[in-house]
PDB file of N, CA and C in Angstrom:
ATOM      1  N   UNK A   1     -16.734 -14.078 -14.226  1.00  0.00           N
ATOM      2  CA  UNK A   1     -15.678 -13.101 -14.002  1.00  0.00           C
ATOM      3  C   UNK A   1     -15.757 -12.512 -12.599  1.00  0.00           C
ATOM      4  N   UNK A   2     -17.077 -12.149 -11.736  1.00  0.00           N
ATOM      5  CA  UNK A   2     -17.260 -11.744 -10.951  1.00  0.00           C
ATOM      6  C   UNK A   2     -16.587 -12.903  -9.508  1.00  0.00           C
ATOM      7  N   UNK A   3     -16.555 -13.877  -9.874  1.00  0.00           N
ATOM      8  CA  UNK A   3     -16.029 -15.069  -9.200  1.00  0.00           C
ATOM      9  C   UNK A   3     -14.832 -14.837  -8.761  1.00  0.00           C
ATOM     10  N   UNK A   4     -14.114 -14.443  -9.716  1.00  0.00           N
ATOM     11  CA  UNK A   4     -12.490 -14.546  -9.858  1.00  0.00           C
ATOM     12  C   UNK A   4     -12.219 -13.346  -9.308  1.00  0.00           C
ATOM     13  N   UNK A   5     -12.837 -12.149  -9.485  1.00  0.00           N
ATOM     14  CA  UNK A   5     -12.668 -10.641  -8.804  1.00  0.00           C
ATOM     15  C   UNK A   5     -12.728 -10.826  -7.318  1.00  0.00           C
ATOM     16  N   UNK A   6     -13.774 -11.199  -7.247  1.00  0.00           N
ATOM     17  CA  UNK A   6     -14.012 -11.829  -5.724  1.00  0.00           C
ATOM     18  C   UNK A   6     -12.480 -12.629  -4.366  1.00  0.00           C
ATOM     19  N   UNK A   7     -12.644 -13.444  -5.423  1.00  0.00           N
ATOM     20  CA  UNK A   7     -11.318 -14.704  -5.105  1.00  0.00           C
ATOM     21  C   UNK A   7      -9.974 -13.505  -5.028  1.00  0.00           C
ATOM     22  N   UNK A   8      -9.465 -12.798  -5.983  1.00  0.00           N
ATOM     23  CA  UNK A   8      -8.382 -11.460  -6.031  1.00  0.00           C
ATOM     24  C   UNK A   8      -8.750 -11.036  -4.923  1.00  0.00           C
ATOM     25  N   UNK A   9     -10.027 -10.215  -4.715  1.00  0.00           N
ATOM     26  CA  UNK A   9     -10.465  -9.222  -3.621  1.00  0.00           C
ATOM     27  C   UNK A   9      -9.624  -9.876  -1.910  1.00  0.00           C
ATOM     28  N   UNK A  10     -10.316 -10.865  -1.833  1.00  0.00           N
ATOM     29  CA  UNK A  10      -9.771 -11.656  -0.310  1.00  0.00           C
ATOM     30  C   UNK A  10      -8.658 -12.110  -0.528  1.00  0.00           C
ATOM     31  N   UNK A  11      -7.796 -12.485  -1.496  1.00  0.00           N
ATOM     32  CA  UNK A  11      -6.460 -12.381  -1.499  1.00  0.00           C
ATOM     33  C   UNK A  11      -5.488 -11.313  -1.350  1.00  0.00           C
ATOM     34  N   UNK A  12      -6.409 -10.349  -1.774  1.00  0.00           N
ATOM     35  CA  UNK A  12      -5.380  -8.832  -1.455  1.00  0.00           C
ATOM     36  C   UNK A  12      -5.896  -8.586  -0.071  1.00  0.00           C
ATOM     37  N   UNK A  13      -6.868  -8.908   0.838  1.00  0.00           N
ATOM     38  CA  UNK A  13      -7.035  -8.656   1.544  1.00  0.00           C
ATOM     39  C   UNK A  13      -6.288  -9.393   2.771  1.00  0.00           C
ATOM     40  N   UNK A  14      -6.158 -10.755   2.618  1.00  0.00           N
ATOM     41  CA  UNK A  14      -5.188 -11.872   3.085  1.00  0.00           C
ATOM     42  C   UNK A  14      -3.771 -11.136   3.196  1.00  0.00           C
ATOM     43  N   UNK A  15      -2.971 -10.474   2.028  1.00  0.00           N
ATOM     44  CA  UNK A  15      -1.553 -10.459   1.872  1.00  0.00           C
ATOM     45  C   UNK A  15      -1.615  -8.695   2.903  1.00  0.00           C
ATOM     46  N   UNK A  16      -2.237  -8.298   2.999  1.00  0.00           N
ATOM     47  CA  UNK A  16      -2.894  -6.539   3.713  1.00  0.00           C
ATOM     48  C   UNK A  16      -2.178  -7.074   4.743  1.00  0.00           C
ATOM     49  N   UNK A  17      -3.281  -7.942   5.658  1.00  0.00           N
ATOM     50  CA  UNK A  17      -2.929  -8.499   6.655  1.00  0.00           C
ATOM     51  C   UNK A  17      -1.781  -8.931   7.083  1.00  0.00           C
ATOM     52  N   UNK A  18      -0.905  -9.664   6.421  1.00  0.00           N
ATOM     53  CA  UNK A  18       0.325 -10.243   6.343  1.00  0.00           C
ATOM     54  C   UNK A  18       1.198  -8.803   6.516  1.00  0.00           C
ATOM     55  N   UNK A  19       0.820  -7.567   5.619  1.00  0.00           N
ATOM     56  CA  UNK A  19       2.035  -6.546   5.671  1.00  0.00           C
ATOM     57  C   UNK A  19       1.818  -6.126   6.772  1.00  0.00           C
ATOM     58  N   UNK A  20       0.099  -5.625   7.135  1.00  0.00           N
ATOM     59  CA  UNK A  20      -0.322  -5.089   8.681  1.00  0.00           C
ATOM     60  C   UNK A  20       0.902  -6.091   9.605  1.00  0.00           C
ATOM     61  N   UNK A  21       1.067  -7.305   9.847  1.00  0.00           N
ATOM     62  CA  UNK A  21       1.771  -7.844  10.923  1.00  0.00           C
ATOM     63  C   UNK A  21       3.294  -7.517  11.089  1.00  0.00           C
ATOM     64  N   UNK A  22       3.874  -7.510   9.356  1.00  0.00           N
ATOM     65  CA  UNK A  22       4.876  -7.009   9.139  1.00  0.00           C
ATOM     66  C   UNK A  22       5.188  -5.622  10.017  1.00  0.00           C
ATOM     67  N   UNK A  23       4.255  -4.696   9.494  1.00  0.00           N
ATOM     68  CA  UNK A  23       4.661  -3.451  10.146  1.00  0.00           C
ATOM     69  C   UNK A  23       4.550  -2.907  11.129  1.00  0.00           C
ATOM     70  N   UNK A  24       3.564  -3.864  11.726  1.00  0.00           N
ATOM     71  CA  UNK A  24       3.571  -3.667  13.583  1.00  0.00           C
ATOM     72  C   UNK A  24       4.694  -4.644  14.208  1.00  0.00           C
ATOM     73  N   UNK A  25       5.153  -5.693  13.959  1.00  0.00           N
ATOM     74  CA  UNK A  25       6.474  -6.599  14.658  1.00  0.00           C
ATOM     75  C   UNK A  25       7.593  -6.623  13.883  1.00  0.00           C
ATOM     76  N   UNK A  26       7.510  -5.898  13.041  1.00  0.00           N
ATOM     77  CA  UNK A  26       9.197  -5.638  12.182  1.00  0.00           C
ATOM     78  C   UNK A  26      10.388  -5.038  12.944  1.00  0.00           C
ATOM     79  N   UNK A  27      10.910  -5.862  13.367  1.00  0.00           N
ATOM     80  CA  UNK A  27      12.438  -5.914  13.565  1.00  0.00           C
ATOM     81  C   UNK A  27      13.368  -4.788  13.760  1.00  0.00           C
ATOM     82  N   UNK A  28      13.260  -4.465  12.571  1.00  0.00           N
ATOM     83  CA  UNK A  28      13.662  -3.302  12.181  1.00  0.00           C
ATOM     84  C   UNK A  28      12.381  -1.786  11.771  1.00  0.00           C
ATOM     85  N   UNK A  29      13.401  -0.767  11.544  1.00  0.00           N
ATOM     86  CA  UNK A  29      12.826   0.384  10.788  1.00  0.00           C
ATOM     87  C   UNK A  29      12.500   0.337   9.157  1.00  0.00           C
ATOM     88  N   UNK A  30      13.616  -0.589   8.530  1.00  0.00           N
ATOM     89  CA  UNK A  30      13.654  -0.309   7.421  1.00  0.00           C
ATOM     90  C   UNK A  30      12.685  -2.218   7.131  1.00  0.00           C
ATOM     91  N   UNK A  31      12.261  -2.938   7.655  1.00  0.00           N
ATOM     92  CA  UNK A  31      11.662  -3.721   7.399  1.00  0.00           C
ATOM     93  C   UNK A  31      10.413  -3.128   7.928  1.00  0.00           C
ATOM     94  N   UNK A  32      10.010  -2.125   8.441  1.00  0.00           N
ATOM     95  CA  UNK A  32       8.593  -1.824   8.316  1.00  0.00           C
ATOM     96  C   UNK A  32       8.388  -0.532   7.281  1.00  0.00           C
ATOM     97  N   UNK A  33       9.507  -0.270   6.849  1.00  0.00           N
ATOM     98  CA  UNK A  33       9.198   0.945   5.592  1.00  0.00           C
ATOM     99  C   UNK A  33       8.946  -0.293   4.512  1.00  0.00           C
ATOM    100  N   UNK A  34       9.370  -1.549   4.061  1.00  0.00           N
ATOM    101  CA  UNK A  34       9.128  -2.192   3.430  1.00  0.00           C
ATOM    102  C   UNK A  34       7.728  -2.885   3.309  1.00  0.00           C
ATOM    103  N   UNK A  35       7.404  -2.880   4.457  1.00  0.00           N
ATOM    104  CA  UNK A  35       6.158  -3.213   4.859  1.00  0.00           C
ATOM    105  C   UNK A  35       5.187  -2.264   4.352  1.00  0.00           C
ATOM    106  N   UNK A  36       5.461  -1.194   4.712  1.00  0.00           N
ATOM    107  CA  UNK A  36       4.116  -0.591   4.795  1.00  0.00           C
ATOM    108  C   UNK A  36       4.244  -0.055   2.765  1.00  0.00           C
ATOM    109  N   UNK A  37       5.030  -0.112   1.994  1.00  0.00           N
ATOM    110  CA  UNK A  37       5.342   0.269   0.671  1.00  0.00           C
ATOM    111  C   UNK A  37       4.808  -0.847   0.071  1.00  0.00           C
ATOM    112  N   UNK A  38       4.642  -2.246   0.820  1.00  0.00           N
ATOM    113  CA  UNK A  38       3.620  -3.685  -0.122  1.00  0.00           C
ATOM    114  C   UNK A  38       2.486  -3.400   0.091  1.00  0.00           C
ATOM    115  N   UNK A  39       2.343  -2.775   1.409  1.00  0.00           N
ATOM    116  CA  UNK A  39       0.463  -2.179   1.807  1.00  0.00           C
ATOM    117  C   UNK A  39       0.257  -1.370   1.102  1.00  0.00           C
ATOM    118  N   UNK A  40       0.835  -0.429   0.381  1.00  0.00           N
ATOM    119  CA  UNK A  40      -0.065   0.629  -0.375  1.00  0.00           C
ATOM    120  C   UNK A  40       0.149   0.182  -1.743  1.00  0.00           C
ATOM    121  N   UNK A  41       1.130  -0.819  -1.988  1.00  0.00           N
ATOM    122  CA  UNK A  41       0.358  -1.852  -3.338  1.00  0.00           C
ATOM    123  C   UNK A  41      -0.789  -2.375  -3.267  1.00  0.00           C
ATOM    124  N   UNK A  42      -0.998  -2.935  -2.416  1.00  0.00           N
ATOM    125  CA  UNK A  42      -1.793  -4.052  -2.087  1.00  0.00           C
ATOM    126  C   UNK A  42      -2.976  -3.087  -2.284  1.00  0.00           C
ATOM    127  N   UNK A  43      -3.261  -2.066  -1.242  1.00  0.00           N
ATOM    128  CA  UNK A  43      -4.170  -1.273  -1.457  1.00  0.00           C
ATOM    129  C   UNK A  43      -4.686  -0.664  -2.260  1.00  0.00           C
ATOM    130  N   UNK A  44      -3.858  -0.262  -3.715  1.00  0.00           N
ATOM    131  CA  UNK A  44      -4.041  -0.011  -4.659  1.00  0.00           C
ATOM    132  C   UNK A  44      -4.574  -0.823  -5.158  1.00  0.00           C
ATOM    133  N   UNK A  45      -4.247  -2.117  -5.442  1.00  0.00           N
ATOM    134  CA  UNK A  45      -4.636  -3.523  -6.126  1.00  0.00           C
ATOM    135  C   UNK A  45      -5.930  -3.264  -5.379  1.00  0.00           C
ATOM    136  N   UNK A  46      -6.747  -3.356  -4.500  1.00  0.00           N
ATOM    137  CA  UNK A  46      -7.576  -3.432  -3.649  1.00  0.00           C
ATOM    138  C   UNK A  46      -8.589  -2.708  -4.360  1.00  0.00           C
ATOM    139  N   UNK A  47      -8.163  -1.373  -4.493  1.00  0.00           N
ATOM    140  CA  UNK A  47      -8.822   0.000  -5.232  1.00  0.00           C
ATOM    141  C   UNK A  47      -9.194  -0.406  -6.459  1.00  0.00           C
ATOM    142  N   UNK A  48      -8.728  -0.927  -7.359  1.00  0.00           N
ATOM    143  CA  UNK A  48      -8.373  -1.538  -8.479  1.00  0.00           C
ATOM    144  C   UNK A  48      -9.363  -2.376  -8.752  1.00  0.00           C
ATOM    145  N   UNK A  49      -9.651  -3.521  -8.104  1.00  0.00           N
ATOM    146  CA  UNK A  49     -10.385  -4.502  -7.860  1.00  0.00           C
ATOM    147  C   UNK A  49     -11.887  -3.990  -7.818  1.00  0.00           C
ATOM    148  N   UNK A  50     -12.053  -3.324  -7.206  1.00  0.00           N
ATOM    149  CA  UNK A  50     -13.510  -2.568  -6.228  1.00  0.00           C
ATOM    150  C   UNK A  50     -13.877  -1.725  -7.672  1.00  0.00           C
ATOM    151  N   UNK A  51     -12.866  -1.037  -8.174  1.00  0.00           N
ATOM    152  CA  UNK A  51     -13.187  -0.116  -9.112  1.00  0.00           C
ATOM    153  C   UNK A  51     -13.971  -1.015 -10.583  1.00  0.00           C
ATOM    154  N   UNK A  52     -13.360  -2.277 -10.948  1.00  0.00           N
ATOM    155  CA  UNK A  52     -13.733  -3.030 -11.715  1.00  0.00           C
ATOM    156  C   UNK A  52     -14.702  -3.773 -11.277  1.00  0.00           C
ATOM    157  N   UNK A  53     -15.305  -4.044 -10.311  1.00  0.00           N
ATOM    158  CA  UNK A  53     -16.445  -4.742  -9.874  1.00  0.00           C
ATOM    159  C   UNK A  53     -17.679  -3.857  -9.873  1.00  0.00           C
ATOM    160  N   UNK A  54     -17.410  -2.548  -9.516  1.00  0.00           N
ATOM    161  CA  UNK A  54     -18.527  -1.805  -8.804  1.00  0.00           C
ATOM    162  C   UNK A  54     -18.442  -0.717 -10.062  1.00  0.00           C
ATOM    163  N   UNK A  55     -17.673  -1.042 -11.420  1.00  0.00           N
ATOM    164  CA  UNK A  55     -17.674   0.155 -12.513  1.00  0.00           C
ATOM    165  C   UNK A  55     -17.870   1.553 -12.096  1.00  0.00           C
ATOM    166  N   UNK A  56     -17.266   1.844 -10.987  1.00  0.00           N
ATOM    167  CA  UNK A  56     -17.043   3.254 -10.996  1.00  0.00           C
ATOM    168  C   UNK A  56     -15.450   3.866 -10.700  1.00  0.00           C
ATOM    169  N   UNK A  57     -15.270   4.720 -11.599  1.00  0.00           N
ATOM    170  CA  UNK A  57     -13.717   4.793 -11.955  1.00  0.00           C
ATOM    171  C   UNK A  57     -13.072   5.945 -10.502  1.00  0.00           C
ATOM    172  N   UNK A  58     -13.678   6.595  -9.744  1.00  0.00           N
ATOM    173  CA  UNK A  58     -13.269   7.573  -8.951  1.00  0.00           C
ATOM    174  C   UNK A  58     -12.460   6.342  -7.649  1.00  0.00           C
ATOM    175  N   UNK A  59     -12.749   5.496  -7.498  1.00  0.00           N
ATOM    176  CA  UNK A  59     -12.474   5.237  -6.790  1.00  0.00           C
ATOM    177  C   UNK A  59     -10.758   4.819  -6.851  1.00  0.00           C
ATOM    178  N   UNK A  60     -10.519   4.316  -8.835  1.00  0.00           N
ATOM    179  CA  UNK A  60      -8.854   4.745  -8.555  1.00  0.00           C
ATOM    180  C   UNK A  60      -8.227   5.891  -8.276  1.00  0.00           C
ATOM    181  N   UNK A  61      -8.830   6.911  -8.471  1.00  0.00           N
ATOM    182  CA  UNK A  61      -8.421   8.334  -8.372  1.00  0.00           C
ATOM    183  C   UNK A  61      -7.813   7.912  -6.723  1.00  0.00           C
ATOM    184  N   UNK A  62      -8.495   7.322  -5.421  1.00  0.00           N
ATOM    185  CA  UNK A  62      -8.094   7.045  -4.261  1.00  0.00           C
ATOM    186  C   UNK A  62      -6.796   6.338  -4.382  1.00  0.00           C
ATOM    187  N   UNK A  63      -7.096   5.239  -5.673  1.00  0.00           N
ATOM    188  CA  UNK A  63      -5.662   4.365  -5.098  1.00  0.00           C
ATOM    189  C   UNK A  63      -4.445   5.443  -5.879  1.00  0.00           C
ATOM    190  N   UNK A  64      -4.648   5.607  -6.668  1.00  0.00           N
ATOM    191  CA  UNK A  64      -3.467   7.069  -7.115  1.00  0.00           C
ATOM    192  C   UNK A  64      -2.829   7.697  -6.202  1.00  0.00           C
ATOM    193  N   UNK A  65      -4.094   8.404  -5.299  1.00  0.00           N
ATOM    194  CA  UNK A  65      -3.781   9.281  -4.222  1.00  0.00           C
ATOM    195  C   UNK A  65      -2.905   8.329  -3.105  1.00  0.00           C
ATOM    196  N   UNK A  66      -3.281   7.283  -2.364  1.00  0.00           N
ATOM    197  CA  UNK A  66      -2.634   6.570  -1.658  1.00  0.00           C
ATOM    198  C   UNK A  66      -1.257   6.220  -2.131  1.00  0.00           C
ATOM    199  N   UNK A  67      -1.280   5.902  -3.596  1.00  0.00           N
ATOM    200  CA  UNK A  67       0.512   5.766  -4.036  1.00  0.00           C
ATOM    201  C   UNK A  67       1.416   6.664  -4.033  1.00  0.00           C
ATOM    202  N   UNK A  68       0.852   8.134  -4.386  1.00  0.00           N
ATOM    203  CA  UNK A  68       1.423   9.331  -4.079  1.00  0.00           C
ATOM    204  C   UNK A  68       2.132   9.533  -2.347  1.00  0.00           C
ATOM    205  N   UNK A  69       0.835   9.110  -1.763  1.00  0.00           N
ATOM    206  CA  UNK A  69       0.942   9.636  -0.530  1.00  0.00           C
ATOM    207  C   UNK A  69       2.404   8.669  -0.023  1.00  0.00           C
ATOM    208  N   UNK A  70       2.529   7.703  -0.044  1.00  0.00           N
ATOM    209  CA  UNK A  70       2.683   6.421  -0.061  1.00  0.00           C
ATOM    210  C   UNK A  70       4.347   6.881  -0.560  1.00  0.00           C
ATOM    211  N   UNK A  71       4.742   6.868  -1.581  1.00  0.00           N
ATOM    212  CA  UNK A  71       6.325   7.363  -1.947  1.00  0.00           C
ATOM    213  C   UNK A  71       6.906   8.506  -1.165  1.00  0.00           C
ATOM    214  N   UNK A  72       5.734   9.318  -1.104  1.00  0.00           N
ATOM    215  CA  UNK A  72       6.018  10.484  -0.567  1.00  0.00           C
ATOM    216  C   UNK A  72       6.600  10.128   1.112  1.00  0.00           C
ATOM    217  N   UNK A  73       5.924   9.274   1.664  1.00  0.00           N
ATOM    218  CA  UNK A  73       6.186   8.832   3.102  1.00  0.00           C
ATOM    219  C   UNK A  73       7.618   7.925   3.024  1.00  0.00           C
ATOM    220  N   UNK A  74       7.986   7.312   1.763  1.00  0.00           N
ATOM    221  CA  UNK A  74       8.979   6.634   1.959  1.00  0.00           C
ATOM    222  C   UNK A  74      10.222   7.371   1.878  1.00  0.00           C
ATOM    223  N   UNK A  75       9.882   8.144   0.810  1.00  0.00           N
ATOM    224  CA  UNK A  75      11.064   9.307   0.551  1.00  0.00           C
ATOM    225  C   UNK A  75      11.382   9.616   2.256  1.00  0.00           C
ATOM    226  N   UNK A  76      10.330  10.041   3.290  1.00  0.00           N
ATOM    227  CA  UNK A  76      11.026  11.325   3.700  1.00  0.00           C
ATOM    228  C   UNK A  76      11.302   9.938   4.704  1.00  0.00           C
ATOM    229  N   UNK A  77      10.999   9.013   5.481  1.00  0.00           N
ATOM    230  CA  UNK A  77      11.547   7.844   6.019  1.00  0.00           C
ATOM    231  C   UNK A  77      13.138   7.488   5.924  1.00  0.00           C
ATOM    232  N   UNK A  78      13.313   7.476   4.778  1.00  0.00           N
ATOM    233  CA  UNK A  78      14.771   7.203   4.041  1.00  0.00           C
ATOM    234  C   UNK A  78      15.493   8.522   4.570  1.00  0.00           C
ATOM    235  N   UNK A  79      15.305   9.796   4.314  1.00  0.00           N
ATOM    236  CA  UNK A  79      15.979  11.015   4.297  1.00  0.00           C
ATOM    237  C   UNK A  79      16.020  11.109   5.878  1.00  0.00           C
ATOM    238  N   UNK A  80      15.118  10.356   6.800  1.00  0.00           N
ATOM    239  CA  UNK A  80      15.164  10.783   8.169  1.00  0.00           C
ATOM    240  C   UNK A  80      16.402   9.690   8.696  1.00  0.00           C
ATOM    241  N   UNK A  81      15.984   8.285   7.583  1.00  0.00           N
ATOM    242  CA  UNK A  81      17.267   7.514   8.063  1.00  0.00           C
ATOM    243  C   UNK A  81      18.607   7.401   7.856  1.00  0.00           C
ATOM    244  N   UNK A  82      18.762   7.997   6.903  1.00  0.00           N
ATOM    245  CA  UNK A  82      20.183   8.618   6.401  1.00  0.00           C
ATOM    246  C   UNK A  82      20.845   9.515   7.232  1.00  0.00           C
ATOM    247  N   UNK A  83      19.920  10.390   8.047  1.00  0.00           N
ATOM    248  CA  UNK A  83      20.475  11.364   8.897  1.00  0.00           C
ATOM    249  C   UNK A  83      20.563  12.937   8.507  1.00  0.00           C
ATOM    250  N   UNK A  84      19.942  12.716   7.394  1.00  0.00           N
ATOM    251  CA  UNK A  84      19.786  14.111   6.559  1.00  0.00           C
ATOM    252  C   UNK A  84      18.580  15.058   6.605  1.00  0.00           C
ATOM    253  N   UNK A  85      18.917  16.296   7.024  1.00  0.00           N
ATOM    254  CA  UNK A  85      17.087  16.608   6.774  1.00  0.00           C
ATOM    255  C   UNK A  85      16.597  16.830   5.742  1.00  0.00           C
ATOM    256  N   UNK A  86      15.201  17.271   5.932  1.00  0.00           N
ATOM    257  CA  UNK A  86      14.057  17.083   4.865  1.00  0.00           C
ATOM    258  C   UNK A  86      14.248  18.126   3.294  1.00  0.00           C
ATOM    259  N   UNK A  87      15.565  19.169   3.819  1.00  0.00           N
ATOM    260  CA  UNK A  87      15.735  20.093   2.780  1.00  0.00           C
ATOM    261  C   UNK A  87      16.757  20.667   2.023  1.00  0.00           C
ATOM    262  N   UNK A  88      17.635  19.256   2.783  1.00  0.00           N
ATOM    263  CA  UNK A  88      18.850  18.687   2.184  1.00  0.00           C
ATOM    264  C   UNK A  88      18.533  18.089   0.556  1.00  0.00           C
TER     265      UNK A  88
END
């Protein structure tokens, strides 16, 4: 089992990378808000992974926190690109 966790682990770490490139040469604004919203999957998955290998559960409490943080950044992205402010 530890095999296969492993094999996941560097695959989420592989696809990281892929969004990292995304969100530094994206095109656009709204193709790097997309970007960076697969990275804090990914990262979660990441959290996820680590947490089941290394049996200690605090460490999802991080990927939680990062998904929070993570919507929260997209929300206000969107509201800045719409043209609306933050208290609209």
């Amino acid at each position: 089992m530890n095999g296969y966790l492993n094999i996941l682990l560097y695959v989420q770490i592989a696809l990281s990378g892929i969004c990292l490139y995304r969100i530094i040469r994206g095109p656009t604004i709204p193709d790097r808000m997309v970007g960076i919203d697969i990275f804090g999957i990914l990262v979660v998955g990441i959290c996820a992974i680590i947490s089941i290998q290394t049996e200690r559960s605090f460490i999802l409490d991080i990927g939680i926190a990062w998904i929070i943080l993570s919507f929260l950044g997209t929300l206000t992205l969107a509201k800045y690109l719409t043209g609306k402010k933050l208290n609209e």
